[in-house]
PDB file of N, CA and C in Angstrom:
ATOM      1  N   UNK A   1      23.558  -6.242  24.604  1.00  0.00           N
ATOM      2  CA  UNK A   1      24.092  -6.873  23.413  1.00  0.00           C
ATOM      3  C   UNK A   1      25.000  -5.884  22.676  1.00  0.00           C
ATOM      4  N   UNK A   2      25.989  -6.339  22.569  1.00  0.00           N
ATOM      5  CA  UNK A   2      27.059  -5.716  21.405  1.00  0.00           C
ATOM      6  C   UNK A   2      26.763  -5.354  20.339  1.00  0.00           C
ATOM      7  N   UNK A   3      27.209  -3.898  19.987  1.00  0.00           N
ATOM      8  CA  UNK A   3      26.484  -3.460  18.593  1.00  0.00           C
ATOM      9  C   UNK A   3      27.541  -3.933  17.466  1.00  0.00           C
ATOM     10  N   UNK A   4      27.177  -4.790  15.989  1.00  0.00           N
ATOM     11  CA  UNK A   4      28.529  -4.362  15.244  1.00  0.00           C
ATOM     12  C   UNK A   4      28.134  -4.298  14.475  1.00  0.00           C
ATOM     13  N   UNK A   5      29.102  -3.906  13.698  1.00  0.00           N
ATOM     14  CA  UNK A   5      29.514  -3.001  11.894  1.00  0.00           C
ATOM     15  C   UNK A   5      28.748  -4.043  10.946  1.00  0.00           C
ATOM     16  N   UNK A   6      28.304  -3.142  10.423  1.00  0.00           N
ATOM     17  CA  UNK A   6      27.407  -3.774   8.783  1.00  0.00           C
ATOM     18  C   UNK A   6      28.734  -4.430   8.146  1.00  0.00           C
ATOM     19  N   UNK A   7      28.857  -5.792   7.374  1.00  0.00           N
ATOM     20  CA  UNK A   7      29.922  -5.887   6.685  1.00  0.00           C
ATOM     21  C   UNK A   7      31.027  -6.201   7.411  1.00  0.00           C
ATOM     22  N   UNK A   8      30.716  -6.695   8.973  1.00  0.00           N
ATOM     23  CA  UNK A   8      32.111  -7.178   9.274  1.00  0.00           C
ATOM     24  C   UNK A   8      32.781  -8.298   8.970  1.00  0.00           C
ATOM     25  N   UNK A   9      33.999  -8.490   8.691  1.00  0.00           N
ATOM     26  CA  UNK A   9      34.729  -9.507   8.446  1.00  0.00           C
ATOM     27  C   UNK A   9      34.673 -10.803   9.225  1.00  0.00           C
ATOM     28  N   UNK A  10      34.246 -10.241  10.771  1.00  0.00           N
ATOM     29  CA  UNK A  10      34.251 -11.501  11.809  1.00  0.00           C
ATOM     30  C   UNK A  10      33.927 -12.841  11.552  1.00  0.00           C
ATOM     31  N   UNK A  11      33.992 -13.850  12.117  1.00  0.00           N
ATOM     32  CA  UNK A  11      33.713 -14.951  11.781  1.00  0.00           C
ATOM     33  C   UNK A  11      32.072 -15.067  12.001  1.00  0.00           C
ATOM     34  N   UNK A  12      31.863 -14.823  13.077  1.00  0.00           N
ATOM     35  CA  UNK A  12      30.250 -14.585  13.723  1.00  0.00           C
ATOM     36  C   UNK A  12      29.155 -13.855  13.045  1.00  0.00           C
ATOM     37  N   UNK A  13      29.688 -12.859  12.005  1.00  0.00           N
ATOM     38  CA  UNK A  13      29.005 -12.281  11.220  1.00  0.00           C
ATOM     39  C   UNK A  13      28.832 -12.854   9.779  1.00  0.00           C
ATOM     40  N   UNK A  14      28.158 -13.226  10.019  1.00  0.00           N
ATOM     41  CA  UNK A  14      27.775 -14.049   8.226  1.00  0.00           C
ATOM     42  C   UNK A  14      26.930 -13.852   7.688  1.00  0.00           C
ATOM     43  N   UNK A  15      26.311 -14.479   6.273  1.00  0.00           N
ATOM     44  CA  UNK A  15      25.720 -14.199   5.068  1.00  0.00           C
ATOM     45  C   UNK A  15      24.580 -13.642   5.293  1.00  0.00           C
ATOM     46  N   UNK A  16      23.867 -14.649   6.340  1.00  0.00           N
ATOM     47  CA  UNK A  16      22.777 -13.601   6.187  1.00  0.00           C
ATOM     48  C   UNK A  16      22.265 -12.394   7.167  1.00  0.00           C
ATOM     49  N   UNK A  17      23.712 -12.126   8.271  1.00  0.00           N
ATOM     50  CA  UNK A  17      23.900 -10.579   9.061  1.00  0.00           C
ATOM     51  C   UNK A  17      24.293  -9.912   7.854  1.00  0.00           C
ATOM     52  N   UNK A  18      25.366 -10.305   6.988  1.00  0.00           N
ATOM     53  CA  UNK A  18      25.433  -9.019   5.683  1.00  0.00           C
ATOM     54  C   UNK A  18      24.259  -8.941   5.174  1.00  0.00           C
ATOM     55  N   UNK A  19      23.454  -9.810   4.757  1.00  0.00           N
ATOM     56  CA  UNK A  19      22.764  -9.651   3.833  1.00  0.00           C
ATOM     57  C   UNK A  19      21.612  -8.713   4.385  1.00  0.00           C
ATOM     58  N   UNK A  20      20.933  -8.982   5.772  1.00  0.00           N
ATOM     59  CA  UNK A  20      20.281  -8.231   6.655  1.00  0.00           C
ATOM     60  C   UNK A  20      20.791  -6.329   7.022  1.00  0.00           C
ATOM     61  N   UNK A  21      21.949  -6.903   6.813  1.00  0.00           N
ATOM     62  CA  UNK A  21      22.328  -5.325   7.387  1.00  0.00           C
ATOM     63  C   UNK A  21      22.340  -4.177   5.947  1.00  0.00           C
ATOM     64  N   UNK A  22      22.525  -4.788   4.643  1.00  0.00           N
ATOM     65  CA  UNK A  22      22.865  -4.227   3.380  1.00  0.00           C
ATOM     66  C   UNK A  22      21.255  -3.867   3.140  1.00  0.00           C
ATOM     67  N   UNK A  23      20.538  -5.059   3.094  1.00  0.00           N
ATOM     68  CA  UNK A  23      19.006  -4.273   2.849  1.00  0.00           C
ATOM     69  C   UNK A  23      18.354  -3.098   3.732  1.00  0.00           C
ATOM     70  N   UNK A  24      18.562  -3.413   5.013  1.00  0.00           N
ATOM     71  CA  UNK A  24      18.358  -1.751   6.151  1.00  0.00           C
ATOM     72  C   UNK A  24      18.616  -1.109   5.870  1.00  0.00           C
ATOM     73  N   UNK A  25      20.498  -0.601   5.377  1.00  0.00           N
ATOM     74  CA  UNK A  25      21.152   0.290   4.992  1.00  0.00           C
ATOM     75  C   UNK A  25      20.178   0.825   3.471  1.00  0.00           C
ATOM     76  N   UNK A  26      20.014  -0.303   2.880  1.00  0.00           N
ATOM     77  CA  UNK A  26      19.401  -0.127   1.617  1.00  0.00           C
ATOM     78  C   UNK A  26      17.606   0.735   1.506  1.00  0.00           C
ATOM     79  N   UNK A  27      17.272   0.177   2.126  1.00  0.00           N
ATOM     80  CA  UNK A  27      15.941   0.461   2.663  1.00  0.00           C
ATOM     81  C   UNK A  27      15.902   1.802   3.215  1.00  0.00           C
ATOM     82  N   UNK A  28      16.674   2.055   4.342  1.00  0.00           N
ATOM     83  CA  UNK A  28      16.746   3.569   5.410  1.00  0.00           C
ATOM     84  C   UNK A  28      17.025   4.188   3.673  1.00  0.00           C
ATOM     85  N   UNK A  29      18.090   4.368   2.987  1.00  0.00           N
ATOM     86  CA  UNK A  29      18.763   5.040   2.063  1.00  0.00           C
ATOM     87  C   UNK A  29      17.720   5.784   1.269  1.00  0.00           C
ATOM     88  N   UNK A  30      16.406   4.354   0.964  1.00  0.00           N
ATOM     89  CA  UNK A  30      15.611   5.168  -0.191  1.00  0.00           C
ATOM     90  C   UNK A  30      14.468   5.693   0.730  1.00  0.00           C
ATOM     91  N   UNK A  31      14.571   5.846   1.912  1.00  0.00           N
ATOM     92  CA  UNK A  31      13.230   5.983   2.802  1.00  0.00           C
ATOM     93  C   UNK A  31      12.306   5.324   3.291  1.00  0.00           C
ATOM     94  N   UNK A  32      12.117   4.416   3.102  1.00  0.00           N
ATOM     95  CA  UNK A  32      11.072   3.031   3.470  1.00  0.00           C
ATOM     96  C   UNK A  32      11.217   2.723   4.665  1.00  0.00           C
ATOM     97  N   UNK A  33       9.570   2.638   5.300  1.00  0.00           N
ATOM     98  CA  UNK A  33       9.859   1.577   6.617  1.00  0.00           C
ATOM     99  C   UNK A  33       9.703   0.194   6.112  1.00  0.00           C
ATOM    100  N   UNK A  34      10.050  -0.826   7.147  1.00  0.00           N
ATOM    101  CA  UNK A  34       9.484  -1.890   6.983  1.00  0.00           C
ATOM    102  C   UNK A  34       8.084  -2.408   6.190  1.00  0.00           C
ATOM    103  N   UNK A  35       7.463  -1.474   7.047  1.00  0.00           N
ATOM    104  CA  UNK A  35       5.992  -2.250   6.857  1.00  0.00           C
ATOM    105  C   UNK A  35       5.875  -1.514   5.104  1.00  0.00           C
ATOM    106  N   UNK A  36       6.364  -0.631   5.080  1.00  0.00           N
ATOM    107  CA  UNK A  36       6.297   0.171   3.352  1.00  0.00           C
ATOM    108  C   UNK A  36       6.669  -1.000   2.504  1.00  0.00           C
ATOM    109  N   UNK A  37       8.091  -1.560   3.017  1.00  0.00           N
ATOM    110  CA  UNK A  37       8.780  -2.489   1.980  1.00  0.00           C
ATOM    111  C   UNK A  37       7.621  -3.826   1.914  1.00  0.00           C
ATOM    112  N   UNK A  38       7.539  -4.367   3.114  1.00  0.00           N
ATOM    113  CA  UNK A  38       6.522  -5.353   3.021  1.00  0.00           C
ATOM    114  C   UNK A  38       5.455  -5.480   2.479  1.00  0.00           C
ATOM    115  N   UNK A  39       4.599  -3.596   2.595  1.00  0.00           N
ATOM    116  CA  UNK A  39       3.370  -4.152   1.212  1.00  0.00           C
ATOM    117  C   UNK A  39       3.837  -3.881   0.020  1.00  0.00           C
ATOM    118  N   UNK A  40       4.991  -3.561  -0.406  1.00  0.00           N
ATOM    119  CA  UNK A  40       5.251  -3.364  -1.841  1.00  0.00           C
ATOM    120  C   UNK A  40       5.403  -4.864  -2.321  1.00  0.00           C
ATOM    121  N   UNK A  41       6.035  -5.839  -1.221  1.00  0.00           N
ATOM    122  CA  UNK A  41       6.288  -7.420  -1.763  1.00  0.00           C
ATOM    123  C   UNK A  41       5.360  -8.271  -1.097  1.00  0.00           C
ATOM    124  N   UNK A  42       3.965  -7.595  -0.888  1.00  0.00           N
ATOM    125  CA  UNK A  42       3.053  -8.503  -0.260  1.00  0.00           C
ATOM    126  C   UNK A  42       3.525  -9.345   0.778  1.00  0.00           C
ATOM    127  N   UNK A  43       4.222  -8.835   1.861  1.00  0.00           N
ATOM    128  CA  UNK A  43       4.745 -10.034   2.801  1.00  0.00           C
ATOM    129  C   UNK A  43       4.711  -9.032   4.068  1.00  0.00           C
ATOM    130  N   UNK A  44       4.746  -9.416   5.344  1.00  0.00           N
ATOM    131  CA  UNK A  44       4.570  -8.821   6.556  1.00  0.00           C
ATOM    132  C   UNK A  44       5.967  -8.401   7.076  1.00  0.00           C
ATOM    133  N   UNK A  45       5.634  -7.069   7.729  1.00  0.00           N
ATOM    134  CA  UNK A  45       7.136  -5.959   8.235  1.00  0.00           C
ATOM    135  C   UNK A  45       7.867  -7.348   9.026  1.00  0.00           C
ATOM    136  N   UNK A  46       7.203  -8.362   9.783  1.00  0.00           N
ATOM    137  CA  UNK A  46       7.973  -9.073  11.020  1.00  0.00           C
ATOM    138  C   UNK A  46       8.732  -9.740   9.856  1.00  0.00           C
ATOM    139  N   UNK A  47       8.243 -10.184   8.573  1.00  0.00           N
ATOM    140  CA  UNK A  47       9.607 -10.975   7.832  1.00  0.00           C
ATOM    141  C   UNK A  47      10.697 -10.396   7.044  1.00  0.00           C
ATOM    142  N   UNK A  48      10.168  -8.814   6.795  1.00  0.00           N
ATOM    143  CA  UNK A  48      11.229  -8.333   6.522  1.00  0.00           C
ATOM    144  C   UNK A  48      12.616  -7.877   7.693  1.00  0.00           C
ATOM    145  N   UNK A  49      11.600  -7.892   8.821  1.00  0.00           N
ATOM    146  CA  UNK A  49      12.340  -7.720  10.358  1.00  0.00           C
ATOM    147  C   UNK A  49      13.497  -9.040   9.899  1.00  0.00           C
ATOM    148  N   UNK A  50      12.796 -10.094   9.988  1.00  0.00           N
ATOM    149  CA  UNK A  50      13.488 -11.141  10.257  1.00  0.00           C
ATOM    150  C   UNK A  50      14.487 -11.630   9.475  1.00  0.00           C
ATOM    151  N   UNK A  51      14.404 -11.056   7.895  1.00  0.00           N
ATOM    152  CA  UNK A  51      15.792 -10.813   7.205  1.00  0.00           C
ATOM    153  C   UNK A  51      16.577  -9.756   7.598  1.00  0.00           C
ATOM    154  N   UNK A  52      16.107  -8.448   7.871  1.00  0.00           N
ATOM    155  CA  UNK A  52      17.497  -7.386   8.411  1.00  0.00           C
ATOM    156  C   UNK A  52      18.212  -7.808   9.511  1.00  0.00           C
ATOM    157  N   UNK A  53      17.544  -8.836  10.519  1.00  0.00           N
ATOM    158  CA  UNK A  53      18.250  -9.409  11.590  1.00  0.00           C
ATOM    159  C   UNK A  53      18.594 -10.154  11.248  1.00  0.00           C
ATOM    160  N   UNK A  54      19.159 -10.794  10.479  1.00  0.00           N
ATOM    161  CA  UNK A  54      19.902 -12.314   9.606  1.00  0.00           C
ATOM    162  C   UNK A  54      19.074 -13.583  10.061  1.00  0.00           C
ATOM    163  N   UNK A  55      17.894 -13.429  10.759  1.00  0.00           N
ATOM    164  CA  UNK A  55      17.268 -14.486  10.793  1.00  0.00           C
ATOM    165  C   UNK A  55      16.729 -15.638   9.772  1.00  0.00           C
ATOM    166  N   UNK A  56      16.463 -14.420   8.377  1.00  0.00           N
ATOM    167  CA  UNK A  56      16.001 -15.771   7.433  1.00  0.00           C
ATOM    168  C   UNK A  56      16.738 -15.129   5.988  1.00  0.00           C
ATOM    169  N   UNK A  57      16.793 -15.432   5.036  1.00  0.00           N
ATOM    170  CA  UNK A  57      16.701 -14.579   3.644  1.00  0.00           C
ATOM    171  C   UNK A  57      15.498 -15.005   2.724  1.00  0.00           C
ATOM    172  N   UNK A  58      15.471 -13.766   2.194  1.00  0.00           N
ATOM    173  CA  UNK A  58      14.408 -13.681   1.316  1.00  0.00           C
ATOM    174  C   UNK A  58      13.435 -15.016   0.564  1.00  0.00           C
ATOM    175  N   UNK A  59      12.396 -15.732  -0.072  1.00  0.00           N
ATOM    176  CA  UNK A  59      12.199 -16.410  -0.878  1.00  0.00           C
ATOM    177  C   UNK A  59      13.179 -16.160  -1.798  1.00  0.00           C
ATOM    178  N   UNK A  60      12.789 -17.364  -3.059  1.00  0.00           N
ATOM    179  CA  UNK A  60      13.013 -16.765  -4.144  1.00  0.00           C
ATOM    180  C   UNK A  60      12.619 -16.311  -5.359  1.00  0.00           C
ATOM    181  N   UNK A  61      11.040 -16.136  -5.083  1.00  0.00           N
ATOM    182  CA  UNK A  61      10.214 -15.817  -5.306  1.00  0.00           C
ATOM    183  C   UNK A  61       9.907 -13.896  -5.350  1.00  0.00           C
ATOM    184  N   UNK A  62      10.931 -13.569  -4.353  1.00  0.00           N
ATOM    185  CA  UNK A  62      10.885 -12.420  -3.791  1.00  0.00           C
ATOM    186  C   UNK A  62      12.284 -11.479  -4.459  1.00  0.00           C
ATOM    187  N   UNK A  63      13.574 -12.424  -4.591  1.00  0.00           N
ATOM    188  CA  UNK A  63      14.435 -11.988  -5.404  1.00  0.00           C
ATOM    189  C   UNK A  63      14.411 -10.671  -6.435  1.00  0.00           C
ATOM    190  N   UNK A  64      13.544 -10.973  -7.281  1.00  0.00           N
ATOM    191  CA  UNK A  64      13.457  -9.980  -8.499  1.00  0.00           C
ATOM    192  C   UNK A  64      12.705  -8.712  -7.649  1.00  0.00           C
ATOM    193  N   UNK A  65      11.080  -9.145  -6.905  1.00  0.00           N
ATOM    194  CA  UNK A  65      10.566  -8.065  -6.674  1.00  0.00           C
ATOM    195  C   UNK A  65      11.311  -7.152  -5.818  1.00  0.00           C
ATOM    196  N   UNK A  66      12.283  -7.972  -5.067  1.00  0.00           N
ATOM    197  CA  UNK A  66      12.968  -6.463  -3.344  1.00  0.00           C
ATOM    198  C   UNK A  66      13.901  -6.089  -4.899  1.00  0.00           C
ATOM    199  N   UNK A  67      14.398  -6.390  -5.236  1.00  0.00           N
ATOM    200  CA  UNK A  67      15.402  -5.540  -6.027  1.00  0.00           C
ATOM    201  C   UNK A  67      14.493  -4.649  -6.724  1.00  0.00           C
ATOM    202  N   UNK A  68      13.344  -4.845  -7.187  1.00  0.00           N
ATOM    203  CA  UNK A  68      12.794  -3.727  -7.621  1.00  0.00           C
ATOM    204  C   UNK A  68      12.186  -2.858  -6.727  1.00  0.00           C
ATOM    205  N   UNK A  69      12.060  -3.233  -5.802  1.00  0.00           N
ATOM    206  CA  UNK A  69      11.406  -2.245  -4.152  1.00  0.00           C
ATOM    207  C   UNK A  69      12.182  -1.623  -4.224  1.00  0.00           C
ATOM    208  N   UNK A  70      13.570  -1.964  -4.403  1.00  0.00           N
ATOM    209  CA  UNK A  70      15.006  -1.784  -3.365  1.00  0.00           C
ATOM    210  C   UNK A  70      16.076  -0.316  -4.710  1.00  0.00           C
ATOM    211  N   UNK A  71      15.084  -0.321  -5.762  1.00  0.00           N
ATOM    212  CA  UNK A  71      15.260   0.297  -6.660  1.00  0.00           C
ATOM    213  C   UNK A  71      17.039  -0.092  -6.923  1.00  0.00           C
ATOM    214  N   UNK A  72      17.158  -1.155  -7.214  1.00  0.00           N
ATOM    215  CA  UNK A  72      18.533  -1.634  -7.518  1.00  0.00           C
ATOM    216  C   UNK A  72      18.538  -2.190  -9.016  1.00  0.00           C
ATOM    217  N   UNK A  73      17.417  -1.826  -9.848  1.00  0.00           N
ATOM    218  CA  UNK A  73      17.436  -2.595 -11.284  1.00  0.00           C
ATOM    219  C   UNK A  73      18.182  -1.308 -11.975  1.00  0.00           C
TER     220      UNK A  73
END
């Protein structure tokens, strides 16, 4: 499988590959693994997996708390 760029413009790359790839970047940045981020928002590493891979995005329920995981307040 083809590796690509966080943030690409491509057509194939969309909202929620950015959005997946910005929280990893975000996450690696402050040190956190997965499974770290996941018990800080009570939710399991495979769903935070499954947003950095653009598979799902967040609740919205979850909104306020990753930004405060994500130390972005």
């Amino acid at each position: 499988m083809e590796e690509r760029e966080p943030y690409s413009s491509s057509p194939e790359f969309g909202l929620l590959d950015r959005f997946g790839a910005f929280l990893r970047l975000r996450r690696q940045e402050i040190r956190l693994t997965q499974r770290e981020l996941a018990e800080r928002l009570d939710v399991t590493d495979v769903y935070i997996s499954r947003i950095e891979l653009g598979k799902s995005l967040p609740s919205r329920r979850l909104v306020g708390p990753l930004a405060s995981a994500l130390e972005m307040e």
